[in-house]
Protein backbone atom coordinates (compact mmCIF):
# COMPACT_ATOMS: atom_id res chain seq x y z
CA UNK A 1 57.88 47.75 34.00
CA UNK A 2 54.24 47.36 32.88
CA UNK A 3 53.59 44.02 30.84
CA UNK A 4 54.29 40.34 31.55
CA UNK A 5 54.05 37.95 29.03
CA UNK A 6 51.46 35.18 29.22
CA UNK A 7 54.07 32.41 30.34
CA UNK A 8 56.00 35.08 32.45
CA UNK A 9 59.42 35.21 30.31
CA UNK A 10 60.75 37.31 27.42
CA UNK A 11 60.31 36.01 24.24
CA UNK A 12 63.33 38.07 22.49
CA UNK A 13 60.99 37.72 19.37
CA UNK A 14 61.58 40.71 18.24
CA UNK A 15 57.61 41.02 17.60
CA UNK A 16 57.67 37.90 15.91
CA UNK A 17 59.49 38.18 12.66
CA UNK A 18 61.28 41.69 11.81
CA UNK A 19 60.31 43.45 8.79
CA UNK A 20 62.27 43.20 5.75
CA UNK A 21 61.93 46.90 4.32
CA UNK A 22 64.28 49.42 3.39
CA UNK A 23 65.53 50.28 6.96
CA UNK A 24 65.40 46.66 8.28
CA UNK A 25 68.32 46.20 10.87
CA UNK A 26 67.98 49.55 12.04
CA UNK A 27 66.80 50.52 15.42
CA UNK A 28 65.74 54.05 16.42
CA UNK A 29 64.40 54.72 20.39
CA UNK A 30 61.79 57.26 20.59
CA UNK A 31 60.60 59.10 23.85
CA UNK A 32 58.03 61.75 22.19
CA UNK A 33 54.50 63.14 22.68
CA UNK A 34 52.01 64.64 20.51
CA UNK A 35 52.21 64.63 16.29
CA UNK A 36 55.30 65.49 14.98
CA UNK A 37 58.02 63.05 16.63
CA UNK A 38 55.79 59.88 17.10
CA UNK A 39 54.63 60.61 13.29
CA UNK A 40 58.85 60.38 12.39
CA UNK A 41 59.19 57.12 14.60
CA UNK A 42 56.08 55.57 12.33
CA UNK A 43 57.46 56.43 9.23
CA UNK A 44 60.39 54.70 10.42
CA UNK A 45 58.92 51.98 11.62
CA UNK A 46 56.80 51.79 7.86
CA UNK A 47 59.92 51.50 6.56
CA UNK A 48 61.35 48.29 8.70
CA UNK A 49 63.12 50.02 11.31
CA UNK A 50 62.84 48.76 14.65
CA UNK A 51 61.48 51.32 16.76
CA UNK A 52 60.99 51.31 20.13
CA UNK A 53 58.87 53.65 22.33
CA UNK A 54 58.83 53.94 26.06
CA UNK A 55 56.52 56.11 28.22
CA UNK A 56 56.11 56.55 31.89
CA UNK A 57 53.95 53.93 33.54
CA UNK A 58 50.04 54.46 32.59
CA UNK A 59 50.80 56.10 29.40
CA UNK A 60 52.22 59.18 28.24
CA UNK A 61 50.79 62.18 27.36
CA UNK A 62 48.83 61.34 24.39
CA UNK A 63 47.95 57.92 25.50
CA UNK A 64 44.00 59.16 25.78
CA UNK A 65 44.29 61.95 23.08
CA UNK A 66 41.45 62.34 20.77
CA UNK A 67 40.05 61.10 18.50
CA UNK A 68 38.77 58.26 20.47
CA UNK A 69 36.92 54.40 19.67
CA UNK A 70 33.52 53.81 20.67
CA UNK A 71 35.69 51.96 24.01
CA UNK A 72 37.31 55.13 25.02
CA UNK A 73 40.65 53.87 23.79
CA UNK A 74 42.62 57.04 21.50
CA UNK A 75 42.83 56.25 18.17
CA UNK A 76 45.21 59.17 17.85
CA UNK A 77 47.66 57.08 19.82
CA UNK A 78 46.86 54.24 17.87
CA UNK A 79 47.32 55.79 14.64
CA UNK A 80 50.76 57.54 15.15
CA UNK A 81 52.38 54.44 17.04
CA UNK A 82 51.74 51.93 14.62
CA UNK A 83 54.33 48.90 13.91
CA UNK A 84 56.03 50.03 16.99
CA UNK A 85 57.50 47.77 20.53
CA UNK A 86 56.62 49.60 23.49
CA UNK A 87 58.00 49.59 27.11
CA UNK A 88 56.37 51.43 29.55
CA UNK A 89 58.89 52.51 32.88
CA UNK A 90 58.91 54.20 36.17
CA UNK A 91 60.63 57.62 34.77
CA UNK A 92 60.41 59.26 38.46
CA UNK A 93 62.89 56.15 39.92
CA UNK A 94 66.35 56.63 39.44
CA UNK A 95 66.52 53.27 38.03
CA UNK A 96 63.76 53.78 35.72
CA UNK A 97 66.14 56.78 34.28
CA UNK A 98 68.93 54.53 34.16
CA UNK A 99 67.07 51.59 32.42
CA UNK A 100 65.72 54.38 29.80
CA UNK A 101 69.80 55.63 29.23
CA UNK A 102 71.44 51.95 28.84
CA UNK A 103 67.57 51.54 25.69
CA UNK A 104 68.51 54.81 24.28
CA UNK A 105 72.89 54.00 24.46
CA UNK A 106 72.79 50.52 24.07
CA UNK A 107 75.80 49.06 21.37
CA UNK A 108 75.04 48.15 17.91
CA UNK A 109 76.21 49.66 14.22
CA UNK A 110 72.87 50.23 13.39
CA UNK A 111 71.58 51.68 17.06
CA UNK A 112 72.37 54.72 19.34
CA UNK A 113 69.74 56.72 17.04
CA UNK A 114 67.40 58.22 19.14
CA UNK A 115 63.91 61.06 18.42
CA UNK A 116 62.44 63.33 20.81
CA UNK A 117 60.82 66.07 21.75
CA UNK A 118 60.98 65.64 25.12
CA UNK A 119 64.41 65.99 26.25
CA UNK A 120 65.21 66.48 29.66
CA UNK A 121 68.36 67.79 31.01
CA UNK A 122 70.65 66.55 33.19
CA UNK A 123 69.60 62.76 31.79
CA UNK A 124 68.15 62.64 28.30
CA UNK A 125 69.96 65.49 26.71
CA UNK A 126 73.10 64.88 24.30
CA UNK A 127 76.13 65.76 26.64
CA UNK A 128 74.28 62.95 29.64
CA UNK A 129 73.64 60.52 26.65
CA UNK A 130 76.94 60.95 24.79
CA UNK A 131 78.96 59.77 27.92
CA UNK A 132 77.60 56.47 27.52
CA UNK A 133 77.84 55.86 23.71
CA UNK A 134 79.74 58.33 22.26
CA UNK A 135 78.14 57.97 18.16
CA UNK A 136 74.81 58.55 19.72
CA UNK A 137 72.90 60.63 17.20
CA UNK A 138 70.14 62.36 18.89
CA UNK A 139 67.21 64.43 16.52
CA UNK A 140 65.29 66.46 18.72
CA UNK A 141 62.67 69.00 17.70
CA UNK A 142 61.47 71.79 19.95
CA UNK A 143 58.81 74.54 20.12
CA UNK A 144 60.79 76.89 19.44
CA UNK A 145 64.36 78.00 18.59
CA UNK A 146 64.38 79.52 21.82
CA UNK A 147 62.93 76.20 23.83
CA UNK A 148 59.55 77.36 24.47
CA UNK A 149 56.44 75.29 23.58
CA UNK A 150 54.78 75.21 20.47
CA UNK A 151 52.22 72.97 18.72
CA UNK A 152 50.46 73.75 15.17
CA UNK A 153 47.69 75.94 16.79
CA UNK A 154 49.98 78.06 18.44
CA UNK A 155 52.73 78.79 15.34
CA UNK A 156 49.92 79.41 12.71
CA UNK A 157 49.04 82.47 14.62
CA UNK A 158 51.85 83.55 15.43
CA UNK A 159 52.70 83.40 11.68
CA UNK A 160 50.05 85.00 10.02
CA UNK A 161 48.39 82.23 8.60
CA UNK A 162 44.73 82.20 10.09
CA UNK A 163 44.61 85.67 8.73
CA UNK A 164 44.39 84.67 4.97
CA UNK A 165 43.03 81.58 5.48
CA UNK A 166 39.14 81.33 5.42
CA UNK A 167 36.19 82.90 3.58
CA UNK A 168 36.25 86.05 1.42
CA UNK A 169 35.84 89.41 3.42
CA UNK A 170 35.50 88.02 6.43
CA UNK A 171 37.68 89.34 9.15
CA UNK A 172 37.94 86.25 12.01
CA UNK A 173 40.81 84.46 11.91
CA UNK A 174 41.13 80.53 10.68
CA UNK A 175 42.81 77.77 11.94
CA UNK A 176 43.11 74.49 10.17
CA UNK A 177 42.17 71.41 11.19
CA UNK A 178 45.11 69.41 9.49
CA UNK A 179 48.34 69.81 11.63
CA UNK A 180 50.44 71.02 8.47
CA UNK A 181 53.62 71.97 10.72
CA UNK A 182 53.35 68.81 12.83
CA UNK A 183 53.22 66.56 10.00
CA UNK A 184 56.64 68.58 7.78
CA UNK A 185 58.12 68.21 10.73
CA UNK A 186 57.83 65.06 11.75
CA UNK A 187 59.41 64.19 8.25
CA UNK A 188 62.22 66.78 8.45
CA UNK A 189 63.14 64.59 11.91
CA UNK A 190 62.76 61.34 9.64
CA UNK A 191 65.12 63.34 6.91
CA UNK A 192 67.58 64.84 9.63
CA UNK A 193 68.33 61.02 11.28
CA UNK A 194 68.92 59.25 7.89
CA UNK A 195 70.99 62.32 7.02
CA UNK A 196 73.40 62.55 10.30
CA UNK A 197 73.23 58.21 10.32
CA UNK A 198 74.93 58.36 6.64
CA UNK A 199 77.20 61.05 8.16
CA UNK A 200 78.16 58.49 11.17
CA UNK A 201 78.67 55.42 8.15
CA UNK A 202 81.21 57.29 6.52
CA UNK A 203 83.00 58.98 9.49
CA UNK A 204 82.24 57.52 12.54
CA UNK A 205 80.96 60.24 14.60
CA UNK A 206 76.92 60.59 16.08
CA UNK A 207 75.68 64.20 16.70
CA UNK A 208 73.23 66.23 17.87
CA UNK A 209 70.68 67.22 15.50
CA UNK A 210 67.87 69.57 16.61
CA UNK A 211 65.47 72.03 14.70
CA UNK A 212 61.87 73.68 16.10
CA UNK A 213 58.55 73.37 15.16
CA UNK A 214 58.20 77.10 14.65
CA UNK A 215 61.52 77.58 12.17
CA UNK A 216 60.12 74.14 9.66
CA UNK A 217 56.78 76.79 9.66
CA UNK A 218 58.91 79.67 9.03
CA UNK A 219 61.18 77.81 6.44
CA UNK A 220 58.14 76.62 4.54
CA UNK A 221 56.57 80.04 4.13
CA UNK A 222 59.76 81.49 3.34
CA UNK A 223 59.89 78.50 0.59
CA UNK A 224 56.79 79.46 -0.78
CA UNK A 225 57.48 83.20 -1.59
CA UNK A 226 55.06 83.90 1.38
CA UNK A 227 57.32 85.82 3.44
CA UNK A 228 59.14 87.91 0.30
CA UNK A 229 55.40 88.61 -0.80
CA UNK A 230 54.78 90.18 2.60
CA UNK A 231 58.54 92.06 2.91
CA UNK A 232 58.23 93.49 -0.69
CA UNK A 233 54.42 94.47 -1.40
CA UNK A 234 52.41 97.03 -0.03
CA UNK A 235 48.86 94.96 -0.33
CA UNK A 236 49.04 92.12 2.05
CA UNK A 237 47.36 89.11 0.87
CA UNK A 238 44.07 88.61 2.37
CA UNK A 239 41.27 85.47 2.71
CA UNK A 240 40.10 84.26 -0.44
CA UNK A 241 37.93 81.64 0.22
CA UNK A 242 38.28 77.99 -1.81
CA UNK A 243 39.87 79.96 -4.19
CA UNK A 244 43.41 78.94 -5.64
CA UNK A 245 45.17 81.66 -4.74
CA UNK A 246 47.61 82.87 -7.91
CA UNK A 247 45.52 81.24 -10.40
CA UNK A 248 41.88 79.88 -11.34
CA UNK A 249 40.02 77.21 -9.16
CA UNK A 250 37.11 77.29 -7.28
CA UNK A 251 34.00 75.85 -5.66
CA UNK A 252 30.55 75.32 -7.18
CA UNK A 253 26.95 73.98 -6.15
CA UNK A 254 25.61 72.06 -8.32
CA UNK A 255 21.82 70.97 -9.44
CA UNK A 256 21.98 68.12 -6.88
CA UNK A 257 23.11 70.90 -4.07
CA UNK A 258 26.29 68.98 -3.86
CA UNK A 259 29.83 71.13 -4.46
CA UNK A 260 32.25 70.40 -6.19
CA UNK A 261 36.13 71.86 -6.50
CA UNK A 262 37.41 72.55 -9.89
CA UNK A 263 40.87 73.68 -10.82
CA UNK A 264 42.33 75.61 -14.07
CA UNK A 265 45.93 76.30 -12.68
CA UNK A 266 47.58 75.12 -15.61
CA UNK A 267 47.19 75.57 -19.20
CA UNK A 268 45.98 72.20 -19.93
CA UNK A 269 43.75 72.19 -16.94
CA UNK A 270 42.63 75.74 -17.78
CA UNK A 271 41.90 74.49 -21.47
CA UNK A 272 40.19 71.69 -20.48
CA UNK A 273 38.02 73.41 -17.94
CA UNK A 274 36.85 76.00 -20.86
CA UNK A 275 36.18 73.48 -23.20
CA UNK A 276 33.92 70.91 -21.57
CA UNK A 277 31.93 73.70 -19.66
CA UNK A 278 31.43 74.91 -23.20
CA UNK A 279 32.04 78.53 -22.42
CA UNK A 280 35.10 79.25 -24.66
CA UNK A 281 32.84 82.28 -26.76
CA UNK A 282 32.49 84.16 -23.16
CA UNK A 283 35.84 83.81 -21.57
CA UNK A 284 37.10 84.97 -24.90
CA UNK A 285 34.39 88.07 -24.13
CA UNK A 286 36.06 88.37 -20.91
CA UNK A 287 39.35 88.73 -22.03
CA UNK A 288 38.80 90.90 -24.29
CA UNK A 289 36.36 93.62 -22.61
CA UNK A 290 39.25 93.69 -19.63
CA UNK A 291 42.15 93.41 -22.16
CA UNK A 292 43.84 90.69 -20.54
CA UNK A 293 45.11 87.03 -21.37
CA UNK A 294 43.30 84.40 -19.77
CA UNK A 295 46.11 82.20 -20.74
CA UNK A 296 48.10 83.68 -17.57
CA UNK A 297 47.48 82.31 -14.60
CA UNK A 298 47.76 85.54 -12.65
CA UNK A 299 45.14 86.73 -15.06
CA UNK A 300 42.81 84.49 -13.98
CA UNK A 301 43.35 84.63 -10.36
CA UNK A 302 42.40 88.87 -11.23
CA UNK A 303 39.73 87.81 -13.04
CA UNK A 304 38.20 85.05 -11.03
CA UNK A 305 34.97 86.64 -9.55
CA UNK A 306 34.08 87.32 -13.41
CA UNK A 307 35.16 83.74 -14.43
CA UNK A 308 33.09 82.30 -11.76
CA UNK A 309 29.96 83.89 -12.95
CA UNK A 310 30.40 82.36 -15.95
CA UNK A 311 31.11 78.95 -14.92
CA UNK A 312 28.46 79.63 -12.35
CA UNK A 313 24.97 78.66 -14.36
CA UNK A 314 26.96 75.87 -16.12
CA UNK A 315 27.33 74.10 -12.48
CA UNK A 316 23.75 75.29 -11.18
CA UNK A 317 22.38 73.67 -14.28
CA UNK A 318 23.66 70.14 -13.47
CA UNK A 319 23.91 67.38 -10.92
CA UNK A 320 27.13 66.18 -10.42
CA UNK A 321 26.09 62.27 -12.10
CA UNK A 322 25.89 64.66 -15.79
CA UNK A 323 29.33 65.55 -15.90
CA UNK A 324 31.10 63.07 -13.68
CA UNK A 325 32.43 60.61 -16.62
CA UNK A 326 32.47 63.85 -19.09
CA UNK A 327 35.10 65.14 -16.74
CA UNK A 328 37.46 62.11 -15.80
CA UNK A 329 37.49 61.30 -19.40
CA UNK A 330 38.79 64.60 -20.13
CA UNK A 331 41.36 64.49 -17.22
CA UNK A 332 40.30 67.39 -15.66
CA UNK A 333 41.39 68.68 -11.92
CA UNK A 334 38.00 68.18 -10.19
CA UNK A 335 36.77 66.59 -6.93
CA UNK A 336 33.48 66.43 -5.04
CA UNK A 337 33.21 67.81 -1.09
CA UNK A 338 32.27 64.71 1.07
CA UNK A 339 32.75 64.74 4.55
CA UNK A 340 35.40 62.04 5.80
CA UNK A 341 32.87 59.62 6.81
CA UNK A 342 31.06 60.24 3.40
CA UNK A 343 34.95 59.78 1.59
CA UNK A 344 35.49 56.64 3.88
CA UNK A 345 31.89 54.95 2.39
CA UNK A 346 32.68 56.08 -1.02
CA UNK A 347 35.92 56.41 -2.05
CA UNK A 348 38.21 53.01 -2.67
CA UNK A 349 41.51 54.91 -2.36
CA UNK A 350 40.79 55.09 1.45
CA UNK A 351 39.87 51.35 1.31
CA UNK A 352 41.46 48.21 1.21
CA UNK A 353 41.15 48.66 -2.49
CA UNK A 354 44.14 50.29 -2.39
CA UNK A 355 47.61 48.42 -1.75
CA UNK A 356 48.23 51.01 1.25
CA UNK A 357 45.31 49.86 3.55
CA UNK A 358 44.55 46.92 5.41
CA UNK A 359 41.42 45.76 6.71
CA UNK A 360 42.71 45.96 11.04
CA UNK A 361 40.97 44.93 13.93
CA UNK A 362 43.05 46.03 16.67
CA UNK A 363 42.00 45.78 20.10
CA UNK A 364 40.21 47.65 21.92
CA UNK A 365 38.85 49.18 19.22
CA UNK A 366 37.38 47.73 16.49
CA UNK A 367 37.84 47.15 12.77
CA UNK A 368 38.25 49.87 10.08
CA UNK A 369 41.24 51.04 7.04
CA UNK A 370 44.71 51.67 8.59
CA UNK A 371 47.75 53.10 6.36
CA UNK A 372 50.87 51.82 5.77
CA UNK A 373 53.50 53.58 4.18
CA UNK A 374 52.79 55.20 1.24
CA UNK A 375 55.83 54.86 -0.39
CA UNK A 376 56.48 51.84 -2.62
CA UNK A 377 60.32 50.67 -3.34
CA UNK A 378 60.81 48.36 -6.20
CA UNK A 379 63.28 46.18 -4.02
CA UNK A 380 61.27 46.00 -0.80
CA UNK A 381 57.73 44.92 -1.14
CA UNK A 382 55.39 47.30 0.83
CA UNK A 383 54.56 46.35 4.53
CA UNK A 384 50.68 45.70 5.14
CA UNK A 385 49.99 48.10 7.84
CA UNK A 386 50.84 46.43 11.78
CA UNK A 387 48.78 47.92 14.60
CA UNK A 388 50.28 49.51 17.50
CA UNK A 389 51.45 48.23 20.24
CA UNK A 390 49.83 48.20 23.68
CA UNK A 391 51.36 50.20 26.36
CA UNK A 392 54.27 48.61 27.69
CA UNK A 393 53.51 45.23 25.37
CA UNK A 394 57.51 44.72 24.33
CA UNK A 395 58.91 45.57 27.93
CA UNK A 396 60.53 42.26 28.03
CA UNK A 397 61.85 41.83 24.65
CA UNK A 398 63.18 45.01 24.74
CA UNK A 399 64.72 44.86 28.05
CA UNK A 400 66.16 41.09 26.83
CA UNK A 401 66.91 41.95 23.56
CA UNK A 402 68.41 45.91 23.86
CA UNK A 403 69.59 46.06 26.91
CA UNK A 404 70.72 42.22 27.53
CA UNK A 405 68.67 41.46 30.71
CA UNK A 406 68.53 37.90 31.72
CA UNK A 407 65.05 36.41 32.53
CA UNK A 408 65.78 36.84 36.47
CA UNK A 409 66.84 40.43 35.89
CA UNK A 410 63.77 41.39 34.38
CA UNK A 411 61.81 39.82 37.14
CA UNK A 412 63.26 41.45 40.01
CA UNK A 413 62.51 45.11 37.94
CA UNK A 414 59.02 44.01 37.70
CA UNK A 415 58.55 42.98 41.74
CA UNK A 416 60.20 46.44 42.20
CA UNK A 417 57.28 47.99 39.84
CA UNK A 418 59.96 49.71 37.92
């Protein structure tokens, strides 16, 4: 065990107060590394839930993870732990194992629900864990279907998607730097517990629920048409740049040499675009010399190197201050490129403005915006946002208040450096 409290004693607090959202009574243990499981526990957690998190004495493997604070400290850890109790435990002792089994088994209507992705058999796999609470539900998400390692970097290539993702003509592959997979997952784990918990309220039985990183990629593609596009047409579909693939959008400089993105993927959108860029008389030109309706959206994705040079001078001809009101009053599709830190200065939606943030200084590294949920139930008021934990903070509440440990139990585990 890792953390003693300043007096020495658990404080069974139960981080002083429980949350009163939409999941409050519920508790969830979560053993999980990188994005896509700690990301489920969050949401949880977001939600009310009482989550707890153990890793191996010093940290697990994400515990210095980029991105980091100006003190070294990961505020990738940070970010995808928040709201959480932590207990950090000797994992190599048998008695570390053990301690880890009785967290994950331990009784309660609205416990035995357990996420990871790092299961380990012969002790934290479903048939070990079952023989000591026999509703267990376990959600576990793998690389693969086959068990092998994944992460987002890896499946996108293997998928295809680099290959039509990036600018026009060119022939290197792109990855992206948002980890898509990762984060559908990690809310397909979120969907999959609620599910097989609902299953267990009405018929008394846990299970063991598991799905791969790899197949939620492959699902969502197939979803999309993406993989019956490829199976049925000769053309494959190559890079197209900031283009909206299918229909019209695309980027433009502007007078000020700032871009912006604009989007005609609808009717109304397409409409509106037309008509406040004032260039109705040569789309209809367009249309006409290539005898097609600009009206359909595949039309315009056909047509869309002609479009743009038409919309082209319009853009060219202005800073982005002369149309900016022009175009919210019209309720166009539109936004400016900003880097993040440029978007953090200037836009309130990623600012305390907005009911989502708060305003956190956290320890050990500093003060700046973090997210709560963003979902908002009429019945449950939203959560402000709760940092996370330090490693191994909750060891003795969760060691008094999960497994039952006395105050002289937990003492001797901590002279044993369990």
């Amino acid at each position: 065990c890792a953390w003693r409290s300043a007096s020495g004693h658990a404080s069974h607090s139960r981080m002083g107060g429980r949350l009163m959202g939409i999941l409050s009574g519920m508790r969830v243990v979560e053993g999980s590394a990188f994005v896509a499981v700690p990301l489920a526990g969050m949401t949880l957690a977001q939600m009310g839930a009482d989550v707890n998190r153990f890793d191996r004495l010093g940290g697990g493997l994400d515990a210095k993870r980029w991105p980091l604070a100006p003190s070294g400290r990961s505020l990738f850890w940070a970010g995808l732990n928040k709201g959480k109790r932590s207990i950090a435990v000797d994992m190599k002792s048998e008695e570390g194992r053990e301690l880890i089994t009785r967290i994950i088994t331990a009784p309660g209507e609205d416990a035995g629900l357990f996420l990871t992705n790092l299961r380990v058999r012969g002790w934290m796999d479903y048939e070990t864990l079952t023989q000591f609470r026999k509703d267990l539900i376990m959600v576990t998400l793998t690389g693969d279907r086959h068990g092998n390692p994944a992460v987002d970097y890896s499946v996108n290539p293997a998928l295809g998607v680099p290959e039509i993702t990036g600018a026009e003509g060119s022939t290197d592959p792109v990855a992206h730097a948002v980890p898509a997979w990762d984060l559908l997952a990690g809310n397909l784990c979120v969907s999959s517990l609620l599910a097989a918990e609902r299953h267990r309220l009405r018929n008394g039985v846990g299970q063991d629920v598991e799905l791969s990183l790899k197949d939620v990629a492959a699902a969502a593609l197939g979803h999309l048409g993406m993989i019956g596009d490829a199976a049925l047409n000769d053309a494959p579909r190559t890079k197209a740049g900031n283009a909206l693939y299918g229909a019209y959008g695309q980027d433009f400089v502007c007078k000020d040499g700032e871009r912006v993105m604009v989007i005609g993927l609808t009717d109304r959108q397409w409409r509106g675009l037309v008509k406040i860029t004032d260039t109705g008389a040569q789309m209809d030109a367009l249309a006409k010399r290539m005898k097609r309706d600009l009206m359909q959206e595949g039309a315009r994705w056909e047509l869309r190197h002609e479009i743009t040079e038409i919309l082209k001078p319009w853009f060219a001809a202005r800073p982005i201050a002369a149309f900016e009101e022009a175009f919210k009053a019209a309720g166009l599709t539109w936004s400016q490129f900003r880097s993040l830190k440029a978007a953090l200065a200037e836009d309130q939606d990623l600012s305390a403005e907005n009911p989502m943030f708060t305003d956190l200084h956290q320890t050990g590294l500093g003060r700046f915006p973090v997210p709560s949920s963003p979902v908002s139930f009429s019945e449950h008021p939203r959560e402000a946002a709760r940092p996370a934990p330090q490693l191994g903070m909750h060891t003795e509440e969760i060691l008094g208040d999960v497994v039952g440990m006395d105050d002289r139990e937990i003492s001797r585990l901590f002279d044993r450096g369990i």
